[in-house]
N, C-alpha and C. Protein backbone atom coordinates (compact mmCIF):
# COMPACT_ATOMS: atom_id res chain seq x y z
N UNK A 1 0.11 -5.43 -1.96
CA UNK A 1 0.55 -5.24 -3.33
C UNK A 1 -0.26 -6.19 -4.22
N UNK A 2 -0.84 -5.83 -5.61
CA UNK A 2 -1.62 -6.65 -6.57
C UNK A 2 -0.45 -6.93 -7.32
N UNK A 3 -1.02 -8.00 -7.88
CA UNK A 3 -0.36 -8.60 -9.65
C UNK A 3 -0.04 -7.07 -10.07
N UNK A 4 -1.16 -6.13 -10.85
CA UNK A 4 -0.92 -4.81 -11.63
C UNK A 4 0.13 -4.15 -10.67
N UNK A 5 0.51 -3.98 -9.43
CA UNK A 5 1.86 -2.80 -9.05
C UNK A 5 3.36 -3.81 -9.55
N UNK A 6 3.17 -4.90 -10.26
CA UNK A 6 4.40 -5.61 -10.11
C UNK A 6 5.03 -5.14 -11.59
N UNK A 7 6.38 -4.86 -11.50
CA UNK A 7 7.22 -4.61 -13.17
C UNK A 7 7.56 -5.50 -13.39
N UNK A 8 7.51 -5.82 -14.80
CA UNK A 8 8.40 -6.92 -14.87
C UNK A 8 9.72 -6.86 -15.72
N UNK A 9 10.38 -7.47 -16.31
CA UNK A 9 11.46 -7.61 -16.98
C UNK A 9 11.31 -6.70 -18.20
N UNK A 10 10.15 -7.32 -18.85
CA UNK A 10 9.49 -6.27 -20.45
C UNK A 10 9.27 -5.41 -20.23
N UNK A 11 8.56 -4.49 -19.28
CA UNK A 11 8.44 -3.48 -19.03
C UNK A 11 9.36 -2.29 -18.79
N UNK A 12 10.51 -2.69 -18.04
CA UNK A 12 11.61 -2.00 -18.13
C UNK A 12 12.09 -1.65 -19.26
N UNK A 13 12.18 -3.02 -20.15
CA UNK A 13 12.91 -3.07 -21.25
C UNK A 13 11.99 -1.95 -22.14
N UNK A 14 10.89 -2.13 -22.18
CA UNK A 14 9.80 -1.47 -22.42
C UNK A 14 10.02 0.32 -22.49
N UNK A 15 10.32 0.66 -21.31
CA UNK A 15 10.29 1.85 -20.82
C UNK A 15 11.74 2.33 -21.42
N UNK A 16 13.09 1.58 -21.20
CA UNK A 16 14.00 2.32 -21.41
C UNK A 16 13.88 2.25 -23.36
N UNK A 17 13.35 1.75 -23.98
CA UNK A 17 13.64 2.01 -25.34
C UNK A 17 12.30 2.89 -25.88
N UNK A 18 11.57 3.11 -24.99
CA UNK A 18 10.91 4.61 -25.47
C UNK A 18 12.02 5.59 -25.02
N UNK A 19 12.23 5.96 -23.58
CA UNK A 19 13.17 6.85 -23.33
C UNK A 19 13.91 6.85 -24.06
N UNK A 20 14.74 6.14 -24.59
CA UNK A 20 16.15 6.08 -25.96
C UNK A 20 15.65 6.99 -26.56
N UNK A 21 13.93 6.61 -27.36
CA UNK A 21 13.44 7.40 -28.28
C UNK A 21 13.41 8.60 -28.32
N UNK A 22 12.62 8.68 -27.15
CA UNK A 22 12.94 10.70 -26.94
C UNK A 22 13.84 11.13 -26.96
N UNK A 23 15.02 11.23 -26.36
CA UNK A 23 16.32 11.17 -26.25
C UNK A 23 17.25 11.24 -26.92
N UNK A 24 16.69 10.63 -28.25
CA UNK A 24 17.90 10.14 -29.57
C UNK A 24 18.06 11.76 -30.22
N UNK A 25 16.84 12.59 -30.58
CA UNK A 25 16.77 13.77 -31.05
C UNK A 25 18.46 14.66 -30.47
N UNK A 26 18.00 15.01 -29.22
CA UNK A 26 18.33 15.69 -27.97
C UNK A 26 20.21 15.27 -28.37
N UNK A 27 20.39 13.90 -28.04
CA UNK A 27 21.63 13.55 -27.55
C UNK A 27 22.43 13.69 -29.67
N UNK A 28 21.44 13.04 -30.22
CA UNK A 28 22.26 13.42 -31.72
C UNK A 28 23.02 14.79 -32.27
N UNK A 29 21.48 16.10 -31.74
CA UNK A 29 22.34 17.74 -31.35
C UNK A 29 23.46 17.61 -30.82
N UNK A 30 23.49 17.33 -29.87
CA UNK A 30 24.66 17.69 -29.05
C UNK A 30 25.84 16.97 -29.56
N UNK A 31 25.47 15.78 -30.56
CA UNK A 31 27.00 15.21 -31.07
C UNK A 31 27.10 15.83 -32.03
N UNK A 32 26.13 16.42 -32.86
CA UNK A 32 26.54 17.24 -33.82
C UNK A 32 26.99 18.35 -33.38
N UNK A 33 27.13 19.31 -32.19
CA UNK A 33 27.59 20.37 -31.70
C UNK A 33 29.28 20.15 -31.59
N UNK A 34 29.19 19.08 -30.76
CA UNK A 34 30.16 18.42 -30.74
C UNK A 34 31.77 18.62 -31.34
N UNK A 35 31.06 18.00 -32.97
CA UNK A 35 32.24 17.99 -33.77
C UNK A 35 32.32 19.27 -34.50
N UNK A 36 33.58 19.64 -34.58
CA UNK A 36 34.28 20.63 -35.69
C UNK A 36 34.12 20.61 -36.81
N UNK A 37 34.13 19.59 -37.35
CA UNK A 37 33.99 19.97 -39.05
C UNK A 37 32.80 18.67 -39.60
N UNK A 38 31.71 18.80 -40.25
CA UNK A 38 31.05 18.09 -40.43
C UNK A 38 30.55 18.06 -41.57
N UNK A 39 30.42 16.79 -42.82
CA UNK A 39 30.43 16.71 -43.58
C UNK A 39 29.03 16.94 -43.95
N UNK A 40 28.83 16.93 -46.05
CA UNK A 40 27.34 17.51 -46.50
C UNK A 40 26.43 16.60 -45.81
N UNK A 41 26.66 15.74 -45.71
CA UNK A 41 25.45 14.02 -45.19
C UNK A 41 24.96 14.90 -43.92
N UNK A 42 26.03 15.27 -42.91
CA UNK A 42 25.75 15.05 -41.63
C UNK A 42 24.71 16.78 -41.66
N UNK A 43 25.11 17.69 -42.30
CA UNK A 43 24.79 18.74 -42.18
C UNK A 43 23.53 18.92 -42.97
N UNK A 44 23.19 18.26 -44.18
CA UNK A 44 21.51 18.17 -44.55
C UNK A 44 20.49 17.00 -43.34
N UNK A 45 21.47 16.37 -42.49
CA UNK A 45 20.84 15.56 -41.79
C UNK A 45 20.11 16.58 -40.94
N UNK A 46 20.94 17.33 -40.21
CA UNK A 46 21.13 18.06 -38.84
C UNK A 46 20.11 18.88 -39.11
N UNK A 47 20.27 20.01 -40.51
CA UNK A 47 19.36 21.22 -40.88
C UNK A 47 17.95 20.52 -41.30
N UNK A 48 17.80 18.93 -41.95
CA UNK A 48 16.86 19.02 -42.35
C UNK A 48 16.64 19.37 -43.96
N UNK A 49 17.72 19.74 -44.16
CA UNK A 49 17.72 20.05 -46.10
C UNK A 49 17.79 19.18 -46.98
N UNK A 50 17.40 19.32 -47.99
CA UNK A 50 18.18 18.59 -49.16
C UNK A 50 19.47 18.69 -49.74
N UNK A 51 20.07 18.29 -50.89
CA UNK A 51 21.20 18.33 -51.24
C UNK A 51 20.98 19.91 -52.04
N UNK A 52 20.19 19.81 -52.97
CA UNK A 52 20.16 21.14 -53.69
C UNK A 52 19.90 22.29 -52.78
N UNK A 53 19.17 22.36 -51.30
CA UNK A 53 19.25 23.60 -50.42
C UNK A 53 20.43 23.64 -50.08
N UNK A 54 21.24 22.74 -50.02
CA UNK A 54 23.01 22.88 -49.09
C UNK A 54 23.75 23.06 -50.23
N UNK A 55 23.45 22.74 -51.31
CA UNK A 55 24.74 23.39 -52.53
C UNK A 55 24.23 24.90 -52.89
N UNK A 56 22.59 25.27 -52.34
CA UNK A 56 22.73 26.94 -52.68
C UNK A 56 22.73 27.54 -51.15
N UNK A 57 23.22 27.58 -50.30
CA UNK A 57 23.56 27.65 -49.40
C UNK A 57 24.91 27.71 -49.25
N UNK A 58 25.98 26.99 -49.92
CA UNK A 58 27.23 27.26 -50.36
C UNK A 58 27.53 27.94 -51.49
N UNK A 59 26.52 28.16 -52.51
CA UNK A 59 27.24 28.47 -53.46
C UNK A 59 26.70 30.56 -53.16
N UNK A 60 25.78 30.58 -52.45
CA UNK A 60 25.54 31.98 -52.32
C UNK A 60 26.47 32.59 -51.04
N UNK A 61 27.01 31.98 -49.92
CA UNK A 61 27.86 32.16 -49.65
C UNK A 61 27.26 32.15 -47.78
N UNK A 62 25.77 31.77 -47.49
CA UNK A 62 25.35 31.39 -46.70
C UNK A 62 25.89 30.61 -45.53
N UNK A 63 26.32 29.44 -45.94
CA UNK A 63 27.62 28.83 -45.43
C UNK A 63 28.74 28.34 -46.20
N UNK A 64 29.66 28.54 -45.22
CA UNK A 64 31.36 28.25 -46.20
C UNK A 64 31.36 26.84 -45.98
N UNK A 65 32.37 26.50 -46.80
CA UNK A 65 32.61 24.79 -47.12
C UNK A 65 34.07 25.10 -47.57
N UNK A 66 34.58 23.86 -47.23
CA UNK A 66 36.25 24.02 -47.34
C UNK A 66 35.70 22.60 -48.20
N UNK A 67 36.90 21.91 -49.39
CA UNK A 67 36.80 20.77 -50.20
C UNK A 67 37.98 20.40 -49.72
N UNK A 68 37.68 18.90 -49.42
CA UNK A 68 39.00 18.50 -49.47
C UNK A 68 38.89 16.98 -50.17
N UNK A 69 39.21 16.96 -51.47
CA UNK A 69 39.11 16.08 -52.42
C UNK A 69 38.05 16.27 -53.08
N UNK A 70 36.59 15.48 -53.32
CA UNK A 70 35.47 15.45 -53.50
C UNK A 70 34.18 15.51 -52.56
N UNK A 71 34.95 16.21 -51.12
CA UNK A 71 33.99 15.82 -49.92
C UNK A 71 34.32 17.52 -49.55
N UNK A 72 32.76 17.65 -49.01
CA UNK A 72 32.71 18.92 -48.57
C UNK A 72 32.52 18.77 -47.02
N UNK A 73 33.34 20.07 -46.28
CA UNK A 73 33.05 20.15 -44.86
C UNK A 73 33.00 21.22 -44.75
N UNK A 74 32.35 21.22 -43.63
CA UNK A 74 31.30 22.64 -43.00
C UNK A 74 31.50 22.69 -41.44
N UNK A 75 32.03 24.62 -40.96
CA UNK A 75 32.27 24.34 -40.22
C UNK A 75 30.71 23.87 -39.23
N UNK A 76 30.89 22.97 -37.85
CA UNK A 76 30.23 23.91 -37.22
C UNK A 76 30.02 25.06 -35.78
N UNK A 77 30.49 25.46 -36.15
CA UNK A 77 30.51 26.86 -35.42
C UNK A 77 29.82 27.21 -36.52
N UNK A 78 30.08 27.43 -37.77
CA UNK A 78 29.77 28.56 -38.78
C UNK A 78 28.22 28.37 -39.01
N UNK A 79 27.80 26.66 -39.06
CA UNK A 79 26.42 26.76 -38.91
C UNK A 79 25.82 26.82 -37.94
N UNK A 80 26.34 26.75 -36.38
CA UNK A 80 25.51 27.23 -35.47
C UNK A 80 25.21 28.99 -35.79
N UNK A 81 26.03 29.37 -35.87
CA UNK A 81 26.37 31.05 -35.99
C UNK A 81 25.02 31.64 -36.98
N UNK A 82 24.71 31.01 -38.46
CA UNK A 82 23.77 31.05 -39.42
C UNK A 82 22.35 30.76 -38.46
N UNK A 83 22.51 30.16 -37.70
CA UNK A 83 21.07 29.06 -37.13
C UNK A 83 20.91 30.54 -35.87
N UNK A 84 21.67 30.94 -35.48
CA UNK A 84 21.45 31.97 -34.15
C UNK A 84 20.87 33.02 -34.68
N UNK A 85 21.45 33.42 -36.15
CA UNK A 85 21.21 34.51 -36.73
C UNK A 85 19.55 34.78 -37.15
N UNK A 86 19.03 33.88 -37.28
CA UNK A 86 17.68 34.03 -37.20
C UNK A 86 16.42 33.93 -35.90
N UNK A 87 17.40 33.93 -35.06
CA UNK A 87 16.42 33.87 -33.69
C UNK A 87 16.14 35.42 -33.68
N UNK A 88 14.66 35.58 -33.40
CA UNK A 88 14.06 36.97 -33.19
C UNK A 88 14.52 37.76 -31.71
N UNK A 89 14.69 38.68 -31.70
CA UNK A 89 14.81 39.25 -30.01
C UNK A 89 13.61 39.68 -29.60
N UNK A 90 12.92 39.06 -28.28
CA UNK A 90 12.00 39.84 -28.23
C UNK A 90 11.32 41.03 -27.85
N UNK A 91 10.33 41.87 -28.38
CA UNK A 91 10.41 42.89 -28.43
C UNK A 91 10.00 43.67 -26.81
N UNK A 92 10.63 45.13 -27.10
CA UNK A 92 10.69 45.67 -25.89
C UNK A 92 9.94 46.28 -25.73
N UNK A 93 9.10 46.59 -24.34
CA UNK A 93 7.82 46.94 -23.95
C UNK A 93 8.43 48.09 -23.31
N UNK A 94 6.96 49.19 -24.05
CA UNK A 94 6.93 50.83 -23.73
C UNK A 94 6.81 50.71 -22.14
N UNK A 95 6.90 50.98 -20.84
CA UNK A 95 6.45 51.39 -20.09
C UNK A 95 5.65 52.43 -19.41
């Protein structure tokens, strides 16, 4: 065995906080799948929008929003459901 096959302490440390990195994407989906009702923050986070794409997005009727006080929630089911709706099928071959 050389010096170079040896790990050391940093390296681990090293390795597991890239892995975190990749990872963080992946494991954040799935907490957003997660929860039932999720507020505007979490849902321009998730989609990637701005505030003005998620208020015409509610206000055309794209996705529903329930108010409760001054805070909007969204289901999600209702935005997975929107997000499926645009997956293409692919097409079927003549034989």
């Amino acid at each position: 065995m050389t010096p170079n096959d040896l790990l050391t302490k940093q390296d681990l440390d090293n390795f597991k906080k890239e892995l975190f990195e990749l990872l963080k994407p992946i494991t954040d989906s799935q907490m957003v799948s997660k929860q039932k009702w999720l507020r505007s923050k979490d849902v321009r986070e998730f989609l990637n929008i701005s505030a003005g794409t998620l208020n015409h997005l509610r206000v055309t009727g794209a996705l529903v929003a329930r108010k409760i006080g001054k805070t909007y929630f969204y289901s999600a089911e209702d935005i997975d459901k929107e997000l499926n709706k645009g997956e293409k099928k692919s097409p079927k071959r003549k034989s």
